[in-house]
C-alpha atoms as a PDB file:
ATOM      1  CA  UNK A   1       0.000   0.000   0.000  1.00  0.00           C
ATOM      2  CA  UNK A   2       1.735   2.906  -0.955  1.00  0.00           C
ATOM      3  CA  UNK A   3       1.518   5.981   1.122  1.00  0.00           C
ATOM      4  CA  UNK A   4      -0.791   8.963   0.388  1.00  0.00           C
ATOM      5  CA  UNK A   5       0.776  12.548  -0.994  1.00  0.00           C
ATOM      6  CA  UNK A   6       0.354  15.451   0.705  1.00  0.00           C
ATOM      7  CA  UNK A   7      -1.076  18.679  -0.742  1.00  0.00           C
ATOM      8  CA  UNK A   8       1.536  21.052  -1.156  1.00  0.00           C
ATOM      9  CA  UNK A   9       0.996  25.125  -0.870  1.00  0.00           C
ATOM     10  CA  UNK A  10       3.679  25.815  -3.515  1.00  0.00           C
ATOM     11  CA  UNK A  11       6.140  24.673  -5.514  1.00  0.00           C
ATOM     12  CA  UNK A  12       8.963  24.781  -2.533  1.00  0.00           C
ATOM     13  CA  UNK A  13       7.147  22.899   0.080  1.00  0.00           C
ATOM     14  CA  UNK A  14       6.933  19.732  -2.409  1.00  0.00           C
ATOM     15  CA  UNK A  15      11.003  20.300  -3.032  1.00  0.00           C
ATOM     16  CA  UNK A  16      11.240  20.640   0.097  1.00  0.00           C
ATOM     17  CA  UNK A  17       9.485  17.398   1.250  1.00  0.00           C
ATOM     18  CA  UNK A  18      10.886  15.335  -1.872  1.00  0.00           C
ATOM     19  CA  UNK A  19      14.183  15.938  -0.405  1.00  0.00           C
ATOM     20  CA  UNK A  20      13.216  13.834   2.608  1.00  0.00           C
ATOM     21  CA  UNK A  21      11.344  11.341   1.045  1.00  0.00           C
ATOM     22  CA  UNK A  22      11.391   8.089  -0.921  1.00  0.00           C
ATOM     23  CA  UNK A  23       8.799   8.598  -4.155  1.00  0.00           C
ATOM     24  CA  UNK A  24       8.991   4.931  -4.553  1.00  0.00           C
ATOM     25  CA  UNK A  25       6.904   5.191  -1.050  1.00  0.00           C
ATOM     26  CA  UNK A  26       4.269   7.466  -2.624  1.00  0.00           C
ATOM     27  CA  UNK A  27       4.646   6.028  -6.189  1.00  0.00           C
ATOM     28  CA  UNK A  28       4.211   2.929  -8.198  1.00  0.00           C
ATOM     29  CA  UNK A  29       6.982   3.321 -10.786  1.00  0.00           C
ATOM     30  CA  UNK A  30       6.081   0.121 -12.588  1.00  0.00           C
ATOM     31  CA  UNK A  31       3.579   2.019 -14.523  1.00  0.00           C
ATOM     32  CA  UNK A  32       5.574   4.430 -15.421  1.00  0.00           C
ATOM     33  CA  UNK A  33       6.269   5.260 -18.688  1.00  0.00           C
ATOM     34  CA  UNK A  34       9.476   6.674 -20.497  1.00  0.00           C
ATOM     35  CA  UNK A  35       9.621   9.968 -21.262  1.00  0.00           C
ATOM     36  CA  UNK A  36      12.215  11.574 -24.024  1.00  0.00           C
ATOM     37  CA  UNK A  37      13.165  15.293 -23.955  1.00  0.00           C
ATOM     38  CA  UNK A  38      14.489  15.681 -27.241  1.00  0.00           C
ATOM     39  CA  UNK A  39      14.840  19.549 -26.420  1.00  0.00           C
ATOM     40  CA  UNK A  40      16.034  19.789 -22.718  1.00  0.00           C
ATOM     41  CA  UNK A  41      19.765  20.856 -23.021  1.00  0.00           C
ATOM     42  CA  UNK A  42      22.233  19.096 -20.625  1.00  0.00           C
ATOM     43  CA  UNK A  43      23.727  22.115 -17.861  1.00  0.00           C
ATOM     44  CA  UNK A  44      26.789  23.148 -19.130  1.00  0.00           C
ATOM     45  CA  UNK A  45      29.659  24.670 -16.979  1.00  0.00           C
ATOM     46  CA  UNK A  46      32.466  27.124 -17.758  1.00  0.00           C
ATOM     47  CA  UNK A  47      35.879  25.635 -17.741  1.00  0.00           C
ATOM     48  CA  UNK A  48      39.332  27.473 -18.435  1.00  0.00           C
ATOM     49  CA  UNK A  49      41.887  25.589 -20.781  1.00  0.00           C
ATOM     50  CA  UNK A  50      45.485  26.425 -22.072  1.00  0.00           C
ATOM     51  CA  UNK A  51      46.172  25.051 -25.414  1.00  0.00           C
ATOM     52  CA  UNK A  52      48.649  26.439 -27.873  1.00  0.00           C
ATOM     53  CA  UNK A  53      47.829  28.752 -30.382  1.00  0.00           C
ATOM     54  CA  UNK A  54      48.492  26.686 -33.137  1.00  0.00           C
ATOM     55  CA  UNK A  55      46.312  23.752 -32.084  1.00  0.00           C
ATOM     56  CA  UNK A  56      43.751  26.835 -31.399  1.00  0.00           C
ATOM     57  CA  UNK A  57      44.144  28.014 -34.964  1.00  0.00           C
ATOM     58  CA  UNK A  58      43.939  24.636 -36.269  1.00  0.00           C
ATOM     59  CA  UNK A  59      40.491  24.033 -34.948  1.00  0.00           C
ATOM     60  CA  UNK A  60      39.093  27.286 -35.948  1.00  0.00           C
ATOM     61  CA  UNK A  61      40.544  26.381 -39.797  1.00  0.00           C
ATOM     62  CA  UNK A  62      38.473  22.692 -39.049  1.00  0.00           C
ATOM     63  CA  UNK A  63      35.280  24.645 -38.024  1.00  0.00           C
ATOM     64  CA  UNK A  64      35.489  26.614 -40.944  1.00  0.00           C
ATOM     65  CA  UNK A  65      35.432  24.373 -43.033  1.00  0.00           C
ATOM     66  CA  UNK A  66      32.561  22.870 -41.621  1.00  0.00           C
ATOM     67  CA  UNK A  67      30.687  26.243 -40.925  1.00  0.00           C
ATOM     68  CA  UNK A  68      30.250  25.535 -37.082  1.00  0.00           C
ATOM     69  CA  UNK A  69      32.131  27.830 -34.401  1.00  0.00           C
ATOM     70  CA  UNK A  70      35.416  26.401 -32.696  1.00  0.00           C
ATOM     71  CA  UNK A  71      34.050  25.866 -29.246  1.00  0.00           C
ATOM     72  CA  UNK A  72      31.563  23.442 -30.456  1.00  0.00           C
ATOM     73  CA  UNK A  73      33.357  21.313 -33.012  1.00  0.00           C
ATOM     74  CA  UNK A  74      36.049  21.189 -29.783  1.00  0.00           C
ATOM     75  CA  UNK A  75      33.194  19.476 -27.712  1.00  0.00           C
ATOM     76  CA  UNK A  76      32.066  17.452 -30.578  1.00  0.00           C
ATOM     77  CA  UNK A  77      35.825  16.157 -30.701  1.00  0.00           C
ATOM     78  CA  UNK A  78      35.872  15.760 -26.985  1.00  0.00           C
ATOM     79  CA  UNK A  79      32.759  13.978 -26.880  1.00  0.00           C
ATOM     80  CA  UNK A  80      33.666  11.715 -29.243  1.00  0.00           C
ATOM     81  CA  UNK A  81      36.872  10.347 -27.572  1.00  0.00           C
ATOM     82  CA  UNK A  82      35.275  10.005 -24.525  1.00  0.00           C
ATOM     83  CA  UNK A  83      32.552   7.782 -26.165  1.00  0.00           C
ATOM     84  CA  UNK A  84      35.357   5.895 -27.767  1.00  0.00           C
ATOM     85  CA  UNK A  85      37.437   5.315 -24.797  1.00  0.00           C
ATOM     86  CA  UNK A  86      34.434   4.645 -22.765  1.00  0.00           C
ATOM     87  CA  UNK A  87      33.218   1.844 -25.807  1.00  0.00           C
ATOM     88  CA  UNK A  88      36.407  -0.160 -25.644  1.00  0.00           C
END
């Protein structure tokens, strides 16, 4: 029998009590069914990096050529290897 949920007054009382609590208490997750957010962007966070010039003017030639900016064909590259080395 799972438990029954409380009404909440706002939107900070329920975070507030979900930090405390077990949904699987209040929830039957077997029903459930999967959701995909094709939009929802992951968080991203601001990182510094030193890399040489040259390697830096390399990659802006690559994304150039492929008409994206630098920053993003880096992560592309960097996501990549990490899938790789994470696949072996």
């Amino acid at each position: 029998m799972k438990k029954k949920l409380p009404k909440f007054k706002n939107e900070a009382e329920e975070r507030k009590f979900w930090q405390k609590h077990d949904s699987s208490e209040y929830v039957d997750w077997s029903d459930a069914e999967e959701v995909v957010l094709h939009k929802l962007k992951p968080s991203t966070k601001t990182i510094s990096i030193r890399l040489p010039e040259s390697m830096i003017d390399e990659l802006k030639i690559l994304a150039n050529k492929r008409d994206v900016p630098y920053q993003s064909l880096l992560k592309i590259f960097l996501s990549e290897r990490i899938n790789s080395e994470l696949n072996q």
